[in-house]
Protein backbone atom coordinates (compact mmCIF):
# COMPACT_ATOMS: atom_id res chain seq x y z
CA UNK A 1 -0.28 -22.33 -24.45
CA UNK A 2 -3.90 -21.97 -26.04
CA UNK A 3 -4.14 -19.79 -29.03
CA UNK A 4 -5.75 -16.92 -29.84
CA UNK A 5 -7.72 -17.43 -33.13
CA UNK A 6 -9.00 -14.00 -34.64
CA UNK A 7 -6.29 -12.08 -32.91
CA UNK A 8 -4.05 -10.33 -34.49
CA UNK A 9 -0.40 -9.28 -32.34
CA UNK A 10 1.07 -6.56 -33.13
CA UNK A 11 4.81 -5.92 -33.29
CA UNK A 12 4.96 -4.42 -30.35
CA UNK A 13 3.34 -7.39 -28.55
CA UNK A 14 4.93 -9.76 -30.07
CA UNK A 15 7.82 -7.79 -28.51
CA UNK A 16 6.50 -8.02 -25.01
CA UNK A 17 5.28 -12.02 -25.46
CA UNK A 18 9.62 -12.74 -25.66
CA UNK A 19 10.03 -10.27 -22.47
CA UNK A 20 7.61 -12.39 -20.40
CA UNK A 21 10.33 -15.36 -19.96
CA UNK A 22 13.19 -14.81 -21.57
CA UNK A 23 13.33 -18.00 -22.50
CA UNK A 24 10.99 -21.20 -23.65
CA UNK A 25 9.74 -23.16 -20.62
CA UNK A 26 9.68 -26.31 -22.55
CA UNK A 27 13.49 -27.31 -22.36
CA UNK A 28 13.97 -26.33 -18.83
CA UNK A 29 13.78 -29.29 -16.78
CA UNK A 30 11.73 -28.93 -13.72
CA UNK A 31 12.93 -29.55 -10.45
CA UNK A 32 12.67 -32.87 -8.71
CA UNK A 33 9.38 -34.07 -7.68
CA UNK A 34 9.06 -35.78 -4.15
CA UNK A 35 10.50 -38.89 -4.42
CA UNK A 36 12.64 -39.56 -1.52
CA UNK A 37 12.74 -39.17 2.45
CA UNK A 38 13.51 -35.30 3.72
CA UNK A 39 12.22 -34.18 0.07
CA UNK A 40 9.80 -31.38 0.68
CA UNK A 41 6.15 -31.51 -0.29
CA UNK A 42 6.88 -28.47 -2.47
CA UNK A 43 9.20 -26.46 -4.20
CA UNK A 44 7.36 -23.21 -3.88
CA UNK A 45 4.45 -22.79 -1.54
CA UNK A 46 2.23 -19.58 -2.92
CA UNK A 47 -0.25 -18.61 0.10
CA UNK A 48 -3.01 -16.49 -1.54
CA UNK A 49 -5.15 -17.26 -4.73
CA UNK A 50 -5.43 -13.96 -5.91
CA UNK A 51 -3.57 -12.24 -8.83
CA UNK A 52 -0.54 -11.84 -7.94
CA UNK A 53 -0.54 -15.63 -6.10
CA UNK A 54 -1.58 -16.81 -9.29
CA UNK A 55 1.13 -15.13 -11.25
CA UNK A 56 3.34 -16.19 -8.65
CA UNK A 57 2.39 -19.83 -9.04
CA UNK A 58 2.59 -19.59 -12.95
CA UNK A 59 6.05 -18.78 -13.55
CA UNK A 60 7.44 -20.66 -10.45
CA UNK A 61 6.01 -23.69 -12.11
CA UNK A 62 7.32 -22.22 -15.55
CA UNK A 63 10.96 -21.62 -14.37
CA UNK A 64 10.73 -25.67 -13.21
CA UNK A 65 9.25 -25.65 -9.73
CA UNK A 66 6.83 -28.05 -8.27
CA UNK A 67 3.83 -25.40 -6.85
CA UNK A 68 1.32 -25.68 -4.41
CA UNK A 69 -1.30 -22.64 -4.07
CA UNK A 70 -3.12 -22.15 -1.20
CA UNK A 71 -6.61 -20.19 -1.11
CA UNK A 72 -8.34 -19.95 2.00
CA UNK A 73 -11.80 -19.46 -0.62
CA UNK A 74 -14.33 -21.55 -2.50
CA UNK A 75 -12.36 -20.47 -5.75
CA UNK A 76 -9.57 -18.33 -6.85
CA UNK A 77 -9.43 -14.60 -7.84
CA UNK A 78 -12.31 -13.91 -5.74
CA UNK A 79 -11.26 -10.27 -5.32
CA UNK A 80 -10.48 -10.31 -9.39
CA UNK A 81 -14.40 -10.87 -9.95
CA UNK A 82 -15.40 -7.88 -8.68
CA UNK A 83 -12.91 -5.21 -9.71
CA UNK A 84 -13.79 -2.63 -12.47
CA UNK A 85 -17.75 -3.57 -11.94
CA UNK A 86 -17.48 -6.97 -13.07
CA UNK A 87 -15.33 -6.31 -15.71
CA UNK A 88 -11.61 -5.95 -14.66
CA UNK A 89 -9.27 -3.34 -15.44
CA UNK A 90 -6.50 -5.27 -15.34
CA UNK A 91 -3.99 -3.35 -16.14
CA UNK A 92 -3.32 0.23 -17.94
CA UNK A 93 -1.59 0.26 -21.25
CA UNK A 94 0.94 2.87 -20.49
CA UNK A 95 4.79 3.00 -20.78
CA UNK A 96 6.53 2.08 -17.61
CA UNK A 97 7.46 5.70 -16.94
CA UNK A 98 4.33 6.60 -17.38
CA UNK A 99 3.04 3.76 -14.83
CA UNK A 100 5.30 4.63 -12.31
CA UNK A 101 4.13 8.04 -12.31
CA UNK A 102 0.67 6.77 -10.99
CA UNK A 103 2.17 5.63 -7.79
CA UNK A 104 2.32 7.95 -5.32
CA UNK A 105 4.64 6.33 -3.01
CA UNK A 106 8.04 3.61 -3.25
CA UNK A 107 7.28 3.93 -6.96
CA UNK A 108 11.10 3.05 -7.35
CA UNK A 109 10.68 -0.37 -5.45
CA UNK A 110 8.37 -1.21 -8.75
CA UNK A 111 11.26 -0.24 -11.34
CA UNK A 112 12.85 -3.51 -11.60
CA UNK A 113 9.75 -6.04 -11.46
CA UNK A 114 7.52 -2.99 -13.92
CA UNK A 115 10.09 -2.95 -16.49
CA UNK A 116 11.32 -6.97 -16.27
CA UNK A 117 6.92 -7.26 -16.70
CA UNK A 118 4.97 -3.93 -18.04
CA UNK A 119 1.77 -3.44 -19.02
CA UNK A 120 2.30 -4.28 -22.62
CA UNK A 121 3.84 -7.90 -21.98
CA UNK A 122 1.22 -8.04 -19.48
CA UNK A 123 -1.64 -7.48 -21.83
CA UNK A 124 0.39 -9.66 -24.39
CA UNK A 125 0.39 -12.53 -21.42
CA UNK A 126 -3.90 -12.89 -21.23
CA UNK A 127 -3.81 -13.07 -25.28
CA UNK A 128 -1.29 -15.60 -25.46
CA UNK A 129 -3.39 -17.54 -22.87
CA UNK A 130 -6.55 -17.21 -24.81
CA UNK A 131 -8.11 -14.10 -23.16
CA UNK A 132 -9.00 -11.55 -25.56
CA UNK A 133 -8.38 -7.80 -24.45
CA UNK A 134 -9.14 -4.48 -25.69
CA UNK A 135 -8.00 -0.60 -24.49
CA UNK A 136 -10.57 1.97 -23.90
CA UNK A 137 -10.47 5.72 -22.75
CA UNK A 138 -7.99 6.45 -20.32
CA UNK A 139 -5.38 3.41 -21.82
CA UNK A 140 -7.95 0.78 -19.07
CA UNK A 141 -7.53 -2.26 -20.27
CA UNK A 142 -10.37 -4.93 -20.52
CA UNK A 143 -10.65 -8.22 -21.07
CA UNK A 144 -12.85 -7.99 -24.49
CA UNK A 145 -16.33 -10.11 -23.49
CA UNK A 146 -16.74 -7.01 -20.36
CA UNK A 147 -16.13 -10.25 -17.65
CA UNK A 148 -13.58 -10.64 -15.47
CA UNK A 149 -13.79 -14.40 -14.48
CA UNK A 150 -11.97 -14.20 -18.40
CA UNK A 151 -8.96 -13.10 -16.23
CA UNK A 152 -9.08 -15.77 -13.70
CA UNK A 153 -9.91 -18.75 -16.53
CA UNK A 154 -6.97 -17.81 -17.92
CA UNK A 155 -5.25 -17.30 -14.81
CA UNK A 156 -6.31 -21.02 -13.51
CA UNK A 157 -5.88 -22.51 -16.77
CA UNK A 158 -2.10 -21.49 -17.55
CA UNK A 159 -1.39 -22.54 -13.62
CA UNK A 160 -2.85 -26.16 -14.72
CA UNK A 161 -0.95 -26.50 -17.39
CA UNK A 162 2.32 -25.65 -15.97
CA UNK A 163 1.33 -28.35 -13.12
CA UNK A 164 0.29 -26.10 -10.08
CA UNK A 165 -1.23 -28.08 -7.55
CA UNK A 166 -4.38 -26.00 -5.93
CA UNK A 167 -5.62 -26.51 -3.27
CA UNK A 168 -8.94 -24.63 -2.37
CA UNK A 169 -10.60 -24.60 1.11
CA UNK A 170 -6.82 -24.32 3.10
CA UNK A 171 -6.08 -21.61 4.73
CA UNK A 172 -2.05 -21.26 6.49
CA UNK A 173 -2.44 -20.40 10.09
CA UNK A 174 1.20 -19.74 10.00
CA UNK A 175 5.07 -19.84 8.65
CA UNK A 176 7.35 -22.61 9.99
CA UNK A 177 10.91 -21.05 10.51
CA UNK A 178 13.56 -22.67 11.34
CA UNK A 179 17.32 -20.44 12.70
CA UNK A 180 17.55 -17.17 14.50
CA UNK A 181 17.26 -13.82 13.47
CA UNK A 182 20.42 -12.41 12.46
CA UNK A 183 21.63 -9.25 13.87
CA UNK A 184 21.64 -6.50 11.35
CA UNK A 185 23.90 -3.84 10.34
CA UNK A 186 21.79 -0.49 9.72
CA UNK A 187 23.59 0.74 6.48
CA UNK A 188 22.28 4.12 5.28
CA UNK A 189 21.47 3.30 1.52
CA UNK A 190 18.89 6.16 0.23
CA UNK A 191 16.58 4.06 -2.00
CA UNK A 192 16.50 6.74 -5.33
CA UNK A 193 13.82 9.69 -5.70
CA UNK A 194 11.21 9.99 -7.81
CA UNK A 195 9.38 13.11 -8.98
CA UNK A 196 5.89 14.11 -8.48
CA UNK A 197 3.88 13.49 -6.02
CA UNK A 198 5.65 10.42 -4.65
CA UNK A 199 6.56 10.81 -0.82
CA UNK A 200 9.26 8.38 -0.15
CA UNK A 201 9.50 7.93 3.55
CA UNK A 202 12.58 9.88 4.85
CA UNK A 203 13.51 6.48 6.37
CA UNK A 204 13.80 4.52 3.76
CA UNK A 205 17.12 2.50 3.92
CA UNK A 206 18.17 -1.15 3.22
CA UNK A 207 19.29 -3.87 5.97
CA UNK A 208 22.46 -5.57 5.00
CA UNK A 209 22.32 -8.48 6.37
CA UNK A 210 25.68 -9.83 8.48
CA UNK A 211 25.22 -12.76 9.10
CA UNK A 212 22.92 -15.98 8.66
CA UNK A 213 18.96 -15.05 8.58
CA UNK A 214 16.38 -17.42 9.72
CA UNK A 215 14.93 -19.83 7.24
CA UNK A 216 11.35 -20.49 6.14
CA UNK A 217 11.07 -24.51 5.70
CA UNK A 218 6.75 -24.05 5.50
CA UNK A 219 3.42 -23.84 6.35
CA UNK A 220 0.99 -25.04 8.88
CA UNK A 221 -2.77 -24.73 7.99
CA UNK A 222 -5.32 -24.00 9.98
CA UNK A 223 -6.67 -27.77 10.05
CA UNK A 224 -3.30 -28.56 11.55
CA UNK A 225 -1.87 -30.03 8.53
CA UNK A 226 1.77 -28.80 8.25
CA UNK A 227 3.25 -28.20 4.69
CA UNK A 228 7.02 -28.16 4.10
CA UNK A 229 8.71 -26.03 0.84
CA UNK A 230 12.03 -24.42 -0.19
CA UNK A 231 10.45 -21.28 -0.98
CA UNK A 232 7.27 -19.51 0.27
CA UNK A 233 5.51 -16.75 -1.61
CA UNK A 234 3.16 -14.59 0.79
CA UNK A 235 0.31 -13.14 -1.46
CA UNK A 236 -2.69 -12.56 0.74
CA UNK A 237 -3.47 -9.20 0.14
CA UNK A 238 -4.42 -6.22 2.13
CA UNK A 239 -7.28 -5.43 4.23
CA UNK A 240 -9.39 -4.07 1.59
CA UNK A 241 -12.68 -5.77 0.81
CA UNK A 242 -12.43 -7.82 3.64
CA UNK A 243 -15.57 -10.29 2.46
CA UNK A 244 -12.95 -12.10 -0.49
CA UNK A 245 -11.04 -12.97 2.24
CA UNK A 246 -8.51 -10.45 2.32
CA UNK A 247 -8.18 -10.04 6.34
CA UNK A 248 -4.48 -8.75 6.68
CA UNK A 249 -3.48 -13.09 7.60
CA UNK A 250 0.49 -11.40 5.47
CA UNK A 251 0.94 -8.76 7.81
CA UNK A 252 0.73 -11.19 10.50
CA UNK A 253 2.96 -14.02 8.82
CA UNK A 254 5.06 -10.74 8.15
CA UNK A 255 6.23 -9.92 11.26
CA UNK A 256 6.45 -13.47 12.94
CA UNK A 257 8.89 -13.32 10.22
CA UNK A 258 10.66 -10.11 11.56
CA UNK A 259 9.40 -7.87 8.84
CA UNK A 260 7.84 -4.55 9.74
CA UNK A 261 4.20 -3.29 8.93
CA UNK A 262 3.94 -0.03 8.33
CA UNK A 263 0.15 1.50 9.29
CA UNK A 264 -2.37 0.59 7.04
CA UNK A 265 -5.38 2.51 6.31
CA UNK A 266 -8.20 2.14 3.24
CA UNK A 267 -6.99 3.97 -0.35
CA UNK A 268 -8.81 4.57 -3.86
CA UNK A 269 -11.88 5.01 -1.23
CA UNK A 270 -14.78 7.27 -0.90
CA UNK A 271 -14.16 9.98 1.70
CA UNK A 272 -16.79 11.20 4.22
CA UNK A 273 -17.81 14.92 4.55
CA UNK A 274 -19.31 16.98 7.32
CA UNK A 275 -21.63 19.03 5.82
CA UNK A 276 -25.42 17.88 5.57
CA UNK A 277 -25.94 20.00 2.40
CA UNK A 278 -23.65 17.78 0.55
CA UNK A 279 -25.81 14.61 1.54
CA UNK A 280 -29.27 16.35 -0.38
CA UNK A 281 -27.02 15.81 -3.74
CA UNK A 282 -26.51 12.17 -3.64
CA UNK A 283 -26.12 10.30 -6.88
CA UNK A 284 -25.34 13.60 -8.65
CA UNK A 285 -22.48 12.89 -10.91
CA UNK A 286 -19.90 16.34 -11.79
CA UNK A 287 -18.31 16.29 -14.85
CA UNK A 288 -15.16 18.55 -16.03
CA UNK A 289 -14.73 20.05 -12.73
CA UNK A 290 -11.51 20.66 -10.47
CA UNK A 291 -11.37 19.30 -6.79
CA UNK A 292 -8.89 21.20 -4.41
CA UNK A 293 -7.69 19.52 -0.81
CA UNK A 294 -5.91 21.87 1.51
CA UNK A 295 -4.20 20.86 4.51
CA UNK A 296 -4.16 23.63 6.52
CA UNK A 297 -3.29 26.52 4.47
CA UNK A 298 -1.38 24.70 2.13
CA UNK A 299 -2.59 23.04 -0.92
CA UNK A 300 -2.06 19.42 -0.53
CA UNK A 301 -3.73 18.20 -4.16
CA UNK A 302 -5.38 18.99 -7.02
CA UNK A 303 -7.21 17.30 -9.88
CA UNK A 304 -9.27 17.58 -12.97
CA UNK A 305 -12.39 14.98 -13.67
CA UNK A 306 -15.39 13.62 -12.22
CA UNK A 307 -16.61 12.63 -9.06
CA UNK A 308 -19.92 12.36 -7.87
CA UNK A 309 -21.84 12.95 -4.02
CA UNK A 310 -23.00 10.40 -2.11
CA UNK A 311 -25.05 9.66 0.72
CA UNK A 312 -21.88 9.93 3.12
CA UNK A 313 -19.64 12.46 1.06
CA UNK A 314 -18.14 12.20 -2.06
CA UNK A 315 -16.55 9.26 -5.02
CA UNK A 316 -15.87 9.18 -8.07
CA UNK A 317 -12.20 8.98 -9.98
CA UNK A 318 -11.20 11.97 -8.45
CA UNK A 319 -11.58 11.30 -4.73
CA UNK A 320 -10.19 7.49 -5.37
CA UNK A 321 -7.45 8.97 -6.74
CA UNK A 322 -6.77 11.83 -4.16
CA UNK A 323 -7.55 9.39 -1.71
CA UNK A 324 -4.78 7.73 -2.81
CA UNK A 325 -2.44 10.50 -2.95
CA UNK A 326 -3.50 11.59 0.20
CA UNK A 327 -3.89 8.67 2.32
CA UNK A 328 -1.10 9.93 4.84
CA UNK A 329 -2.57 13.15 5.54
CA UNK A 330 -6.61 11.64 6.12
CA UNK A 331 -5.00 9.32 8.89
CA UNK A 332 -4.13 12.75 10.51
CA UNK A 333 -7.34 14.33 10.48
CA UNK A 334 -9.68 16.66 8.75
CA UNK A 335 -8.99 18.88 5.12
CA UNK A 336 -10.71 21.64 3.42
CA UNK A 337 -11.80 20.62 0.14
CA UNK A 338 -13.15 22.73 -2.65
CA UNK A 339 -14.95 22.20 -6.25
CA UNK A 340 -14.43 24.43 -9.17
CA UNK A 341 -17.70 23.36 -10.95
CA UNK A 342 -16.87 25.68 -14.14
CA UNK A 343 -13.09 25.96 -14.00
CA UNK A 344 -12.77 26.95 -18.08
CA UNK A 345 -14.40 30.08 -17.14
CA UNK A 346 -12.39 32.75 -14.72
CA UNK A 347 -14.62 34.73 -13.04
CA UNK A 348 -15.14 37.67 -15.13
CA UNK A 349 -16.81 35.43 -18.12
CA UNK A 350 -18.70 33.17 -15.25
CA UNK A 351 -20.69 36.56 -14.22
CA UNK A 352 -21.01 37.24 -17.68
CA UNK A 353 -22.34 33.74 -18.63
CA UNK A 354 -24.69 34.50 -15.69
CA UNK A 355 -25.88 37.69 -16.66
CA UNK A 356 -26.99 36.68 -20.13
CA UNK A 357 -29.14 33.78 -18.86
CA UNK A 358 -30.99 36.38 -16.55
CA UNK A 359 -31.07 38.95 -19.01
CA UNK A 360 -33.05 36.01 -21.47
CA UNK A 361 -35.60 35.29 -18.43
CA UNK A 362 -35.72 38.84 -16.80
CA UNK A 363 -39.19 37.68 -14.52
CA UNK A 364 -38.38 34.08 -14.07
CA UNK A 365 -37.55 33.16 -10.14
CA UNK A 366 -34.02 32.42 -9.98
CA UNK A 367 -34.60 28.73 -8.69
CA UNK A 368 -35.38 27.96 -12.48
CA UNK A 369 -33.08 29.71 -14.29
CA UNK A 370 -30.20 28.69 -12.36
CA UNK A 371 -30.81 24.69 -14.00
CA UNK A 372 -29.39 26.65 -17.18
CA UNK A 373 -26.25 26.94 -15.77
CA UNK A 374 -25.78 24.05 -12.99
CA UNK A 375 -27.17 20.69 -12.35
CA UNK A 376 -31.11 20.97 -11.07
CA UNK A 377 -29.93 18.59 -7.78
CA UNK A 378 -27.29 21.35 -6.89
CA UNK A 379 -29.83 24.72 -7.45
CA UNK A 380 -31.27 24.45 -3.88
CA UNK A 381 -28.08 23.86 -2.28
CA UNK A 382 -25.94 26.41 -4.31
CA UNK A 383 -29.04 29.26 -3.56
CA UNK A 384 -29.05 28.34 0.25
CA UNK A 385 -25.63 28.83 0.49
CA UNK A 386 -25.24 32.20 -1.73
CA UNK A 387 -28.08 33.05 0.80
CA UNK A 388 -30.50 33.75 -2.32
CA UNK A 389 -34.56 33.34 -1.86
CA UNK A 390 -34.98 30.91 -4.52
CA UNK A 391 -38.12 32.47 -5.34
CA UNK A 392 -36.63 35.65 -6.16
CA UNK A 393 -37.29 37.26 -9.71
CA UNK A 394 -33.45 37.37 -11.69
CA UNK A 395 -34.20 41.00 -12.13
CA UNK A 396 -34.18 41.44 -8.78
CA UNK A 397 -30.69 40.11 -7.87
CA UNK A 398 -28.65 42.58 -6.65
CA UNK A 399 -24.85 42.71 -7.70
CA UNK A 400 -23.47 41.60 -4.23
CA UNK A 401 -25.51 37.96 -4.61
CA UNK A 402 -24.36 37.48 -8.12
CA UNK A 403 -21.05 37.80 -7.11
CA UNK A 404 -21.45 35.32 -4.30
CA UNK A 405 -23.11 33.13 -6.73
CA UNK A 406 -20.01 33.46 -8.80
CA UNK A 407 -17.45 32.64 -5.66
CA UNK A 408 -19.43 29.90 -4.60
CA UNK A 409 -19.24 28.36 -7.72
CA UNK A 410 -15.85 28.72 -8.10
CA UNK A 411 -15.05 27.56 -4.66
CA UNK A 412 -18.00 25.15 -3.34
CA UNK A 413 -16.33 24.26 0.11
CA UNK A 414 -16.78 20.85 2.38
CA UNK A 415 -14.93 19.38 4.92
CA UNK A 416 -13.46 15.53 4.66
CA UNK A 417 -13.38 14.04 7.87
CA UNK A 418 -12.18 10.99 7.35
CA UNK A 419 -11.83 8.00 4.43
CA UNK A 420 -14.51 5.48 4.33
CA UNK A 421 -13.53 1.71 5.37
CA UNK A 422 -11.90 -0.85 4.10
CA UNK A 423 -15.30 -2.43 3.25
CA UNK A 424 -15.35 0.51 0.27
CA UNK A 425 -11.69 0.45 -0.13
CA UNK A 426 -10.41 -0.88 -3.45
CA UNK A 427 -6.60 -1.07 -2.26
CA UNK A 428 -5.02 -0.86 1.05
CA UNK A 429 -2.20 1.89 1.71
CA UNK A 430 0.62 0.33 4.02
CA UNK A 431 2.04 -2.86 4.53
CA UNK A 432 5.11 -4.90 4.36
CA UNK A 433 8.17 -2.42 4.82
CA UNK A 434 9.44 -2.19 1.27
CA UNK A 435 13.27 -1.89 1.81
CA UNK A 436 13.15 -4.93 3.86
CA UNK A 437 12.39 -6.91 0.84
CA UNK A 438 14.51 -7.51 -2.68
CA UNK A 439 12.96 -5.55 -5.31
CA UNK A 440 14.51 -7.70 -8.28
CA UNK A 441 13.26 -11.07 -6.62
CA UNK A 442 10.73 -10.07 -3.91
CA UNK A 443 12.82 -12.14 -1.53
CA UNK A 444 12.57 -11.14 2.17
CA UNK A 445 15.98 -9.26 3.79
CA UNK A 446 14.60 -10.78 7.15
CA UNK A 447 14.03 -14.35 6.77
CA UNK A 448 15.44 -16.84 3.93
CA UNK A 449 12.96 -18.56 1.15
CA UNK A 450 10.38 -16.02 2.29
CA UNK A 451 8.89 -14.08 -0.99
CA UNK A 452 5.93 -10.76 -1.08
CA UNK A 453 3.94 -10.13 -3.95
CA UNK A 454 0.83 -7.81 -4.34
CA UNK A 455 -0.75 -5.24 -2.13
CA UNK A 456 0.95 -7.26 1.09
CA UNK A 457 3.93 -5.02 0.33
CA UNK A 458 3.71 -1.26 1.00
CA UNK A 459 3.09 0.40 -2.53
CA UNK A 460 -0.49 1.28 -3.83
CA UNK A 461 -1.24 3.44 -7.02
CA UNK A 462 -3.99 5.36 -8.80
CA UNK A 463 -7.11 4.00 -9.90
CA UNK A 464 -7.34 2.74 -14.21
CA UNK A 465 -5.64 -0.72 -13.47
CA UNK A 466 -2.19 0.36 -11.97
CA UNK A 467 -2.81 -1.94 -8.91
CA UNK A 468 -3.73 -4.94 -10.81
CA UNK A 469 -0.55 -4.07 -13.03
CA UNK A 470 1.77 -3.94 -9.69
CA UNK A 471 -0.12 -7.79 -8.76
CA UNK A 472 1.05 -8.99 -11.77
CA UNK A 473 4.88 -7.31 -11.78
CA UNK A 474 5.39 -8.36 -8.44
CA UNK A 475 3.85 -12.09 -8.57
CA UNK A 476 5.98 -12.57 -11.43
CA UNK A 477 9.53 -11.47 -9.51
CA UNK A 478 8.29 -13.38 -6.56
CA UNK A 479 7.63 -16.53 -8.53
CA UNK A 480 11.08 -16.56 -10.63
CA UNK A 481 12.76 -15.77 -7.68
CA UNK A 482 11.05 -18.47 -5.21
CA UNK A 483 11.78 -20.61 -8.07
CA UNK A 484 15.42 -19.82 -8.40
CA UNK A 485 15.83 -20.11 -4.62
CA UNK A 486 14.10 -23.31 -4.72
CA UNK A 487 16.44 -24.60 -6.99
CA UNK A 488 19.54 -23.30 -5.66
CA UNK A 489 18.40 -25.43 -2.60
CA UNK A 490 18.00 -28.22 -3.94
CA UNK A 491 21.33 -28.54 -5.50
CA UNK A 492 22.75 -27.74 -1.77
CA UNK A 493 20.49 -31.18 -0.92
CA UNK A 494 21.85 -33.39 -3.82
């Protein structure tokens, strides 16, 4: 491993640099190389050069396993270049409890591969491997220089050293399997709760497999060339941002393998509004304000931030992350939405805070005294609404349009029809049915040798880096337990 010179680890890092392993790669002896007939051309075959195929490939080759990583791409981490502006968030500094908490669904599929690789051993990981990092507001983690190909560098670099073999420019057209499906025994195994807003599917359950599954023996590519392996790790991503090449090829390779897909739809998106009123606003940024979603009559989310209006609807952290939250309900259809744009003031102290600026500009027309209290974008909007003739003189405002001034202010309604694509989409909600896959090893319950790692599987989180952080947990399970497969099979060969 490169060193970090002018770094300084902490205890608690130092801590986290022992939990990566568990153990010092250089006295285990890697796995045979190909040196006889029926010996495959890999150990592990990762499919996907993304982060969690590259963390996959690491520490398969650093348990002992000869790697081969296929990216369909010009280069690796394609998708990792463009996350957090440029700069990649690659992970949030929190506890694990804490982490888990910022994923709103199957949050206890993470427990095992979070805790065995959390966000502190993660961040300890890129230091170790020369990438500098640093923690700003909201525990985001950075890589220090502000550029994210510092992730990938190190990425590529550790994979080198541990011997991956990448291959750029091959893309699998599909698994080879080899065996039959095994019939299954449904065995009802509730998977265990978790509080807040997760909404674990009602039918989540585990297969228990009864008898021999099929086997995955490799990989044909889409030039014909045919790959064989012990072990294959699937780590192609979602749908989202469809130009790095992530175009839903695991789902497919999924179910060929028997796996289910659940629906997928875009998450940490912008969502699109009905109202033209809202579109007049774009590019105006809100600051401290509340955002309420109703479904119905019911409230179906709240949150505290920013967000901002755009030329469609509305962004920002706080529709990503209610987008997230949420993602079930927009497949269904419309919600009411609402902004609190002063929510420290209850209404009472609101008309007073009113008041007073009218009382200081008693002949002014309304339309530029209102700037005093609200953004000057919002004034025309906001009066049209309240049904107030912006050229009105604030002394001659009757008490009824001050208090609709005051309710509209405290409730500024819109309608969200719908989430934007997956073009705008920074993760994709859905995927790989997450009880029919080991959550210590990432192993498949359907099909032998068959590993998922990344947003393939069916668990997205908040935006601040938690989705990175679940790349990295889950590459790392799926690598040490392709690897660990791998080798078990080729003892079975000797």
């Amino acid at each position: 491993m490169r060193g970090n010179a002018g770094s300084q680890a902490t205890a608690p890092r130092r801590e986290a640099r022992e939990k990566v392993s568990g153990r010092k790669s250089s006295g285990e002896p890697r796995l045979p190389g190909k040196t006889g007939k029926g010996m495959p051309d890999a150990d592990v075959l990762v499919i996907g050069g993304g982060a969690a195929g590259m963390m996959a490939a690491f520490f398969a080759a650093e348990a002992g396993a000869r790697v081969i990583l296929l990216e369909k791409n010009e280069k690796a981490g394609k998708k990792i270049y463009i996350t957090g502006k440029g700069r990649c968030n690659f992970t949030n500094a929190c506890d694990p409890e804490d982490f888990l908490s910022h994923v709103p669904c199957h949050a206890s599929f993470l427990y095992s591969s979070v805790y065995g690789f959390d966000p502190a051993a993660v961040i300890a990981w890129f230091e170790e491997h020369g990438c500098r990092t640093k923690v700003e507001r909201g525990n985001r983690a950075f890589p220090q220089s502000d550029h994210a190909s510092d992730i990938t560098k190190a990425l590529e670099q550790a994979m080198r050293e541990r011997g991956v073999q990448i291959r750029l420019h091959s893309e699998a057209s599909r698994l080879i399997l080899s065996g039959e499906q095994a019939e299954t025994e449904r065995e009802e195994i509730p998977l265990p709760g978790v509080s807040g807003q997760c909404r674990e599917r009602a039918a989540d359950r585990a297969d228990v497999q009864q008898t021999v599954r099929r086997t995955v023996t490799g990989v044909c590519l889409s030039d014909g060339t045919v790959l064989s392996a012990r072990a294959v790790v699937i780590a192609t991503g979602g749908l989202s941002y469809p130009t790095t090449g992530s175009t839903g090829d695991g789902y497919r390779f999924a179910e060929k393998a028997g796996h289910t897909v659940e629906p997928c739809s875009p998450s940490l998106v912008p969502l699109c509004c009905a109202e033209e009123d809202l579109f007049e606003m774009q590019g105006l940024s809100l600051k401290n304000v509340t955002l309420r979603i109703f479904n119905g009559k019911r409230k179906a989310w709240d949150g505290f931030g920013e967000m901002m209006f755009t030329h469609f609807g509305v962004t920002g952290p706080l529709v990503l992350t209610a987008s997230a939250d949420l993602a079930d309900c927009l497949r269904k259809g419309q919600l009411k939405a609402e902004i609190d744009l002063k929510p420290a003031l209850p209404e009472e102290k609101l008309d007073e805070r009113i008041l007073r600026a009218f009382e200081q500009n008693p002949n002014k027309e309304i339309r530029n005294v209102a700037p005093e209290i609200y953004p000057q974008k919002m004034v025309p909007v906001l009066l049209r609404r309240c049904r107030i003739d912006p050229q009105k003189a604030v002394n001659s405002i009757t008490k009824a349009e001050r208090a609709r001034l005051v309710y509209e202010t405290k409730h500024f309604s819109f309608t969200i029809t719908h989430p934007g694509s997956f073009r705008e989409a920074v993760v994709t909600h859905g995927g790989i049915r997450v009880r029919e896959v080991d959550p210590g090893t990432m192993e498949s319950r359907k099909t032998a040798g068959l590993f998922f790692a990344g947003e393939v599987l069916d668990v997205d989180a908040h935006t601040g880096g938690y989705n990175l952080q679940i790349a990295w947990s889950t590459g790392r399970a799926a690598g040490l337990g392709a690897a660990a497969y791998a080798k078990s099979q080729s003892k079975e060969t000797e």
